[in-house]
PDB file of N, CA and C in Angstrom:
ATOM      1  N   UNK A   1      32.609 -11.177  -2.283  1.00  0.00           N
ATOM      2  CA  UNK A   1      31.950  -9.979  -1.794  1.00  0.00           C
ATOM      3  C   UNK A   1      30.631 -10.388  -1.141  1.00  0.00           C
ATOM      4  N   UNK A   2      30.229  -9.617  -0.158  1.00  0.00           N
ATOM      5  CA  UNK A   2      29.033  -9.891   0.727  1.00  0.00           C
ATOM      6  C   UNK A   2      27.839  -9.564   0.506  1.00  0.00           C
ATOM      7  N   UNK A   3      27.343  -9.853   0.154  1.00  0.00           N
ATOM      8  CA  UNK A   3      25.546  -9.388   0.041  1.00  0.00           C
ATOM      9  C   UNK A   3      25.192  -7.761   0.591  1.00  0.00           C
ATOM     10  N   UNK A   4      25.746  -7.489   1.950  1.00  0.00           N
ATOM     11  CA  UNK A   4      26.056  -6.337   2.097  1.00  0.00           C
ATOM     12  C   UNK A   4      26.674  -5.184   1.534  1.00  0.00           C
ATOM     13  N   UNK A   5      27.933  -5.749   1.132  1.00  0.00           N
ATOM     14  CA  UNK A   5      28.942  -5.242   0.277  1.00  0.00           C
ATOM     15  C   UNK A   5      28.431  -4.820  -1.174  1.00  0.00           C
ATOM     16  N   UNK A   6      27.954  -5.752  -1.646  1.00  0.00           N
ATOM     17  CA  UNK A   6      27.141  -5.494  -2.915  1.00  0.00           C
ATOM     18  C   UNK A   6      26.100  -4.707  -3.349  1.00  0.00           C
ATOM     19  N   UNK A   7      25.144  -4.709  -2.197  1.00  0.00           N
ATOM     20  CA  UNK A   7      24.006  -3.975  -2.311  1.00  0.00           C
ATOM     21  C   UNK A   7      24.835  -2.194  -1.888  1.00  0.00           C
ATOM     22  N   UNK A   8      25.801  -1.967  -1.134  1.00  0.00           N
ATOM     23  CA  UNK A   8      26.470  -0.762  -1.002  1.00  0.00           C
ATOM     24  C   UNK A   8      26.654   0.063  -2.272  1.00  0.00           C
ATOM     25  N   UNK A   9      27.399  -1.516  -2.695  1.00  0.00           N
ATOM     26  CA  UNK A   9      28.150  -0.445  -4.299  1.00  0.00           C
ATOM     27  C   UNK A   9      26.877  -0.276  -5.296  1.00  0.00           C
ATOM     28  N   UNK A  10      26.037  -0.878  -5.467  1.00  0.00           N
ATOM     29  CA  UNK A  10      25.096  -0.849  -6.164  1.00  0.00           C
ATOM     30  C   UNK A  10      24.446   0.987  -6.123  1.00  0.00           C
ATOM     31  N   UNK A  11      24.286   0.511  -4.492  1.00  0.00           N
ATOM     32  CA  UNK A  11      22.900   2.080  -4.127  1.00  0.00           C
ATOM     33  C   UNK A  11      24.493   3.290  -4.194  1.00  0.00           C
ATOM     34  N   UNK A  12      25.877   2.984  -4.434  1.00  0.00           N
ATOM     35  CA  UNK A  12      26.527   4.007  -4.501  1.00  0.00           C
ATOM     36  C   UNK A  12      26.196   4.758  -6.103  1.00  0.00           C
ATOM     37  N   UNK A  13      25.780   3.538  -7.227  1.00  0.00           N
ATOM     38  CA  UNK A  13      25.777   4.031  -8.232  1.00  0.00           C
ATOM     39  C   UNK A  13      24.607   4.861  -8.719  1.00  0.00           C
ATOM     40  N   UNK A  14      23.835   4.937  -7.905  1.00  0.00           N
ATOM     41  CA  UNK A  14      22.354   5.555  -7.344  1.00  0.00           C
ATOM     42  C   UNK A  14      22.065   6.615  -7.853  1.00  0.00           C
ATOM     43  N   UNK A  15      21.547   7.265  -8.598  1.00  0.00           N
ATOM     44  CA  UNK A  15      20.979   8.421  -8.933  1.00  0.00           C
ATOM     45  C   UNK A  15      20.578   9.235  -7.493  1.00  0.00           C
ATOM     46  N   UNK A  16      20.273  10.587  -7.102  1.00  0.00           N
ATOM     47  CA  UNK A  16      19.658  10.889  -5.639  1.00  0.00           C
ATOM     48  C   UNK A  16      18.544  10.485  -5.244  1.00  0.00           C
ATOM     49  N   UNK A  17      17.585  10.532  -6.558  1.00  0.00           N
ATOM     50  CA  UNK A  17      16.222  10.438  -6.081  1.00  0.00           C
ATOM     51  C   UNK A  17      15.379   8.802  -6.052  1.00  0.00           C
ATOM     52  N   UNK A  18      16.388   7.729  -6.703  1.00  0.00           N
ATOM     53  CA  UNK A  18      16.107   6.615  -6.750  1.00  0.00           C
ATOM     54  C   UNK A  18      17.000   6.335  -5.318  1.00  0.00           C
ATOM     55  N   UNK A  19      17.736   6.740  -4.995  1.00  0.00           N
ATOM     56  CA  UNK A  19      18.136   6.349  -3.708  1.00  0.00           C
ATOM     57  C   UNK A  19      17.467   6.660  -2.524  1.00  0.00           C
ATOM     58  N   UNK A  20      16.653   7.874  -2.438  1.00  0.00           N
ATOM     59  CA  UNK A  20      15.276   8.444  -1.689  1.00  0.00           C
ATOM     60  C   UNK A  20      14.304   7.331  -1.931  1.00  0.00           C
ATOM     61  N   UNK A  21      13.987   6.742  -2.750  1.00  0.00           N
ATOM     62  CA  UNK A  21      13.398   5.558  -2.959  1.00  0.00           C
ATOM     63  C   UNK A  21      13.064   4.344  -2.029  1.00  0.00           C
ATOM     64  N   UNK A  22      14.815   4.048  -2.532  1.00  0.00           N
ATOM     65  CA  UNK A  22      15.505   2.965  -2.127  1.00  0.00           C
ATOM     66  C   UNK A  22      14.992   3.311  -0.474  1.00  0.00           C
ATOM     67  N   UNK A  23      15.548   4.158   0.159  1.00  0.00           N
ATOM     68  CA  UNK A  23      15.520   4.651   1.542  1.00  0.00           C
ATOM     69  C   UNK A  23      14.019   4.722   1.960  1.00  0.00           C
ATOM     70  N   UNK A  24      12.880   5.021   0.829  1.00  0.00           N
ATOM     71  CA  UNK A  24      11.695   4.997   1.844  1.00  0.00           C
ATOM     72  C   UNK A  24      11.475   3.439   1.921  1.00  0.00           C
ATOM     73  N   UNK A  25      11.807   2.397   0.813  1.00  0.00           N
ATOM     74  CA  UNK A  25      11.254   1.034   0.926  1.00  0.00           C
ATOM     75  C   UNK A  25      12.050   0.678   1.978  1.00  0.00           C
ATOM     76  N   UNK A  26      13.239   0.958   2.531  1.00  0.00           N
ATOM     77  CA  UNK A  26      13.631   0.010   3.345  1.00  0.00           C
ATOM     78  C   UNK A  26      13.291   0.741   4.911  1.00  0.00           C
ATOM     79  N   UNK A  27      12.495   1.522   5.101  1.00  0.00           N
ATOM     80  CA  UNK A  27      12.067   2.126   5.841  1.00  0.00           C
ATOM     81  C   UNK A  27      11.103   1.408   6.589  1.00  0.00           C
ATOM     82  N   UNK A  28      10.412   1.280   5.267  1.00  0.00           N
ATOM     83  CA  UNK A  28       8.814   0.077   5.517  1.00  0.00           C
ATOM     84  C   UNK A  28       8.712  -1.048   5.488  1.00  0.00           C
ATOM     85  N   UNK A  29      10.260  -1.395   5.676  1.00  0.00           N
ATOM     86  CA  UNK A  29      10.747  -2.433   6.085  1.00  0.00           C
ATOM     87  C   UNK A  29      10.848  -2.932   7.838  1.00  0.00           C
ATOM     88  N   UNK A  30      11.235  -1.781   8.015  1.00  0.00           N
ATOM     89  CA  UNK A  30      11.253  -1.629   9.590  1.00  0.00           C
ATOM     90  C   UNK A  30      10.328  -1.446  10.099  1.00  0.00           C
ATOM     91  N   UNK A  31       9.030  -0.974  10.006  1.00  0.00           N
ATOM     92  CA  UNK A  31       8.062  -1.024  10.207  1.00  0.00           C
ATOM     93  C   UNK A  31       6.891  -2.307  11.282  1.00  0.00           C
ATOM     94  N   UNK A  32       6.455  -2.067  12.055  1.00  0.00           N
ATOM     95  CA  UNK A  32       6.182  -3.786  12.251  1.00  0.00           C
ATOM     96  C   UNK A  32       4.326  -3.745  11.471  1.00  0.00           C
ATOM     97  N   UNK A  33       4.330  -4.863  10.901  1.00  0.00           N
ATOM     98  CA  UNK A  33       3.309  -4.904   9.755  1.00  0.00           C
ATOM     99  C   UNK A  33       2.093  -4.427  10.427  1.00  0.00           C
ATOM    100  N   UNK A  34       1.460  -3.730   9.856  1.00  0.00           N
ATOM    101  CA  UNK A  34      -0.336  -3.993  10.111  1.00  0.00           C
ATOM    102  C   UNK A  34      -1.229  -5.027  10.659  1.00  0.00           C
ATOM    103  N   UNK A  35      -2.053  -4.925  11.705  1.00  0.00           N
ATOM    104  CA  UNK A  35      -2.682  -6.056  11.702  1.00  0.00           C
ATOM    105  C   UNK A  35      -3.340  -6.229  10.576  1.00  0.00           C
ATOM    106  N   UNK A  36      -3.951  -7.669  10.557  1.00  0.00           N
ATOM    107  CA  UNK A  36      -4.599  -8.043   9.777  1.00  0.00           C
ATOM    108  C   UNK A  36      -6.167  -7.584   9.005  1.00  0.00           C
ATOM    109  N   UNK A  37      -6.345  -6.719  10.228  1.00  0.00           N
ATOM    110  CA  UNK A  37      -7.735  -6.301  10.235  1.00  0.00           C
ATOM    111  C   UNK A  37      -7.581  -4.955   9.219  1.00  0.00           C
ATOM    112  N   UNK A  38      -6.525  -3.945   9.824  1.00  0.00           N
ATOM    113  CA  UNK A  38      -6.267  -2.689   9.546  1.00  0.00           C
ATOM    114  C   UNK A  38      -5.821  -3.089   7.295  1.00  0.00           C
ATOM    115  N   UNK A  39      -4.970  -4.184   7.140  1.00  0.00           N
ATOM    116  CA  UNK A  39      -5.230  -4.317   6.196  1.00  0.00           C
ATOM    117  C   UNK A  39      -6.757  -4.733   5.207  1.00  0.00           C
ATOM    118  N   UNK A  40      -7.059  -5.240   5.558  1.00  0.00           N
ATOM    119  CA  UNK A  40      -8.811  -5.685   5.064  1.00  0.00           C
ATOM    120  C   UNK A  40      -9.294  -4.051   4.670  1.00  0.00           C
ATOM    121  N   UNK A  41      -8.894  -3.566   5.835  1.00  0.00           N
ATOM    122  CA  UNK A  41     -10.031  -1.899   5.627  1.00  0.00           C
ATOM    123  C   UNK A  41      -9.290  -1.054   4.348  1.00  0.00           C
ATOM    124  N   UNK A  42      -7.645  -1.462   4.146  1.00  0.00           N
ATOM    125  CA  UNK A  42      -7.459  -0.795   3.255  1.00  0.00           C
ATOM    126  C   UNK A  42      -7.414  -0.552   2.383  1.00  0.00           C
ATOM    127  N   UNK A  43      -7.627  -1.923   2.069  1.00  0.00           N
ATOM    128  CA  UNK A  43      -7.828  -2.878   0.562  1.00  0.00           C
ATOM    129  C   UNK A  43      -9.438  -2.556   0.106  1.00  0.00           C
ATOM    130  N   UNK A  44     -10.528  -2.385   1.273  1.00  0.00           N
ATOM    131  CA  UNK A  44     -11.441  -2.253   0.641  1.00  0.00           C
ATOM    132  C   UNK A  44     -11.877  -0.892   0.529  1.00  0.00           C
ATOM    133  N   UNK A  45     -11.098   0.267   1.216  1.00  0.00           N
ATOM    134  CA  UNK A  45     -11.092   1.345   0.449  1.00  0.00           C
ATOM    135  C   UNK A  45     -10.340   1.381  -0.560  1.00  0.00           C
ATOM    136  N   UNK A  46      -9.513   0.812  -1.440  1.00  0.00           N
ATOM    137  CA  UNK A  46      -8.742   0.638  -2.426  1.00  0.00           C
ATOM    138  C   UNK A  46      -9.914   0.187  -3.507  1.00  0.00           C
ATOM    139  N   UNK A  47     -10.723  -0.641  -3.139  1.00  0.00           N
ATOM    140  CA  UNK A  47     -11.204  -1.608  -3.965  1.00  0.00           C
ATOM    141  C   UNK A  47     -13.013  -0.277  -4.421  1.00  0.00           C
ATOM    142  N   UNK A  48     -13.398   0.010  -3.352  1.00  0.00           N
ATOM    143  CA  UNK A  48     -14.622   0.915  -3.297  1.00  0.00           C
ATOM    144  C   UNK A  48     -13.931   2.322  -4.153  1.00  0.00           C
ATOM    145  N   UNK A  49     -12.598   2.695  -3.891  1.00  0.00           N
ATOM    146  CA  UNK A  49     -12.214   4.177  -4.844  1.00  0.00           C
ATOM    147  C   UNK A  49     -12.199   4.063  -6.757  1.00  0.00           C
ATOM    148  N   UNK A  50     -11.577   2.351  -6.542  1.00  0.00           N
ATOM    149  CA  UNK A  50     -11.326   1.736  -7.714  1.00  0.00           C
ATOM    150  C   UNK A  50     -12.834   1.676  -8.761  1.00  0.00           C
ATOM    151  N   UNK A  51     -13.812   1.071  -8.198  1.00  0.00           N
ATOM    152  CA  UNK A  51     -15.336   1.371  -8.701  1.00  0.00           C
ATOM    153  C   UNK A  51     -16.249   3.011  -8.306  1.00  0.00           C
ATOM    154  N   UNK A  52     -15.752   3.267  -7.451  1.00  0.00           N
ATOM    155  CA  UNK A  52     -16.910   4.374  -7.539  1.00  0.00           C
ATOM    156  C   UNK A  52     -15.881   5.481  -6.859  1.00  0.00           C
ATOM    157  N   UNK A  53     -15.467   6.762  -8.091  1.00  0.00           N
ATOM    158  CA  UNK A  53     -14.683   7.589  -8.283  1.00  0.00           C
ATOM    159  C   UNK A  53     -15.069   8.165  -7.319  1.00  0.00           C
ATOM    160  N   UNK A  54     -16.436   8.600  -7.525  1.00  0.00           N
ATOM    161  CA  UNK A  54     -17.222   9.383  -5.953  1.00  0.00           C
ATOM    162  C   UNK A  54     -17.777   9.063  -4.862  1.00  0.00           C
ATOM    163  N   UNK A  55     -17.565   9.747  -3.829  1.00  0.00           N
ATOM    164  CA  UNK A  55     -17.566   8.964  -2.471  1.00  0.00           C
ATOM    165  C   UNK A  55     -19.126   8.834  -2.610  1.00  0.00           C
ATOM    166  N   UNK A  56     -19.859   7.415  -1.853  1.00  0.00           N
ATOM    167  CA  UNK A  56     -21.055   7.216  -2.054  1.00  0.00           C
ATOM    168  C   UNK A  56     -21.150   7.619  -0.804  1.00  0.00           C
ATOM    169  N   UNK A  57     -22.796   7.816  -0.111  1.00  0.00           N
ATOM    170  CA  UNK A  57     -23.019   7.885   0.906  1.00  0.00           C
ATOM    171  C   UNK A  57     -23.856   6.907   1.574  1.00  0.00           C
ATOM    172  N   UNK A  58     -24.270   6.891   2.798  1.00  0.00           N
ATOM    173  CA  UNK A  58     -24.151   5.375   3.370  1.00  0.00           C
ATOM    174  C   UNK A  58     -25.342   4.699   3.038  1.00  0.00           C
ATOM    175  N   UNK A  59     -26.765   5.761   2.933  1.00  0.00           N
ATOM    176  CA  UNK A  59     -27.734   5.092   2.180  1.00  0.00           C
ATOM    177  C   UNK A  59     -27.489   4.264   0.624  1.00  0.00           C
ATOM    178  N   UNK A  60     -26.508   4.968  -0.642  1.00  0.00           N
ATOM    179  CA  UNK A  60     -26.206   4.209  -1.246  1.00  0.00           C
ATOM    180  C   UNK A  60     -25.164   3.121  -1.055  1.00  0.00           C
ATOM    181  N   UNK A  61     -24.208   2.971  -0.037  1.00  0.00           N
ATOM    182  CA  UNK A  61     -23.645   1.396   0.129  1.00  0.00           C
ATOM    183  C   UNK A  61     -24.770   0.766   0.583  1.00  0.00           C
ATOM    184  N   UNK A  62     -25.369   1.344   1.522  1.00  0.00           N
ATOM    185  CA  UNK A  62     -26.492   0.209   2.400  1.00  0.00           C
ATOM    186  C   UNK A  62     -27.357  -0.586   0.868  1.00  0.00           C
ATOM    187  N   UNK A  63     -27.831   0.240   0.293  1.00  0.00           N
ATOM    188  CA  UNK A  63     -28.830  -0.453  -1.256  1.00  0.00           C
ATOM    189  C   UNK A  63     -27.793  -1.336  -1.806  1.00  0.00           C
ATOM    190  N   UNK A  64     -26.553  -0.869  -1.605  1.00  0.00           N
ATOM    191  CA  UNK A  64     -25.785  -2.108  -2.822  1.00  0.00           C
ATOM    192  C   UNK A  64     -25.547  -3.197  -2.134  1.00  0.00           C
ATOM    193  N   UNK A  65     -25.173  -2.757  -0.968  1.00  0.00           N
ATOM    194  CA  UNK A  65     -25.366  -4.305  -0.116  1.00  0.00           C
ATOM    195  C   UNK A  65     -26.506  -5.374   0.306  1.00  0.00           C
ATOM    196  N   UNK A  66     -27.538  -4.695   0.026  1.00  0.00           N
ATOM    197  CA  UNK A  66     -28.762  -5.187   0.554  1.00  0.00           C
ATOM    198  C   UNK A  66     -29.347  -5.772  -0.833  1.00  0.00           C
ATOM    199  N   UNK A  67     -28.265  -5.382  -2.379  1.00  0.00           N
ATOM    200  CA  UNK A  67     -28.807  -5.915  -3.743  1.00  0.00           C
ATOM    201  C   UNK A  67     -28.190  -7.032  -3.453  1.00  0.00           C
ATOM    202  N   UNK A  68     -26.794  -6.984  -3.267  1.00  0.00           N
ATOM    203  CA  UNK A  68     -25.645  -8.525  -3.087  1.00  0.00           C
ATOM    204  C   UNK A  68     -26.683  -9.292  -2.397  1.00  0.00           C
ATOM    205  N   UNK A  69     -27.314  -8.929  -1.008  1.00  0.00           N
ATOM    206  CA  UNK A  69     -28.026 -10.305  -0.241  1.00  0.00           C
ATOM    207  C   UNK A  69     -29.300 -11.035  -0.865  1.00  0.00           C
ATOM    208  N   UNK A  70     -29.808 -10.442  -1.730  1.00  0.00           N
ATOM    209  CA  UNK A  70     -30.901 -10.669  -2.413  1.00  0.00           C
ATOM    210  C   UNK A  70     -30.246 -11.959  -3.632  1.00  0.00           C
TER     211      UNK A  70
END
């Protein structure tokens, strides 16, 4: 059996909504990737939501950055 073949019968045994799943990952598969840049920005809004629940405003990033250079 084919790799193809296999992965068929598999997603046949599929629940609906794990197969909606299945269907968005291979979606974003097709996709052509992000540049490199567009990732950086997303990661570091990932990383800034992750520490500070509330959105800071730019006078407070500017102080935290200007503590790092010190």
């Amino acid at each position: 059996m084919s790799a193809v073949e296999l992965a068929i019968e598999k997603v046949k045994a599929l629940p609906e909504a794990k197969a909606k799943v299945l269907l968005d990952w291979l979606a974003e598969l097709d996709r052509p990737n992000q540049p490199a840049s567009a990732k950086g920005i997303m990661a570091a809004r990932g990383i800034a939501r992750k520490f500070h629940a509330q959105p800071l405003t730019t006078d407070e990033w500017m102080k935290i950055l200007r503590e790092g250079e010190q």
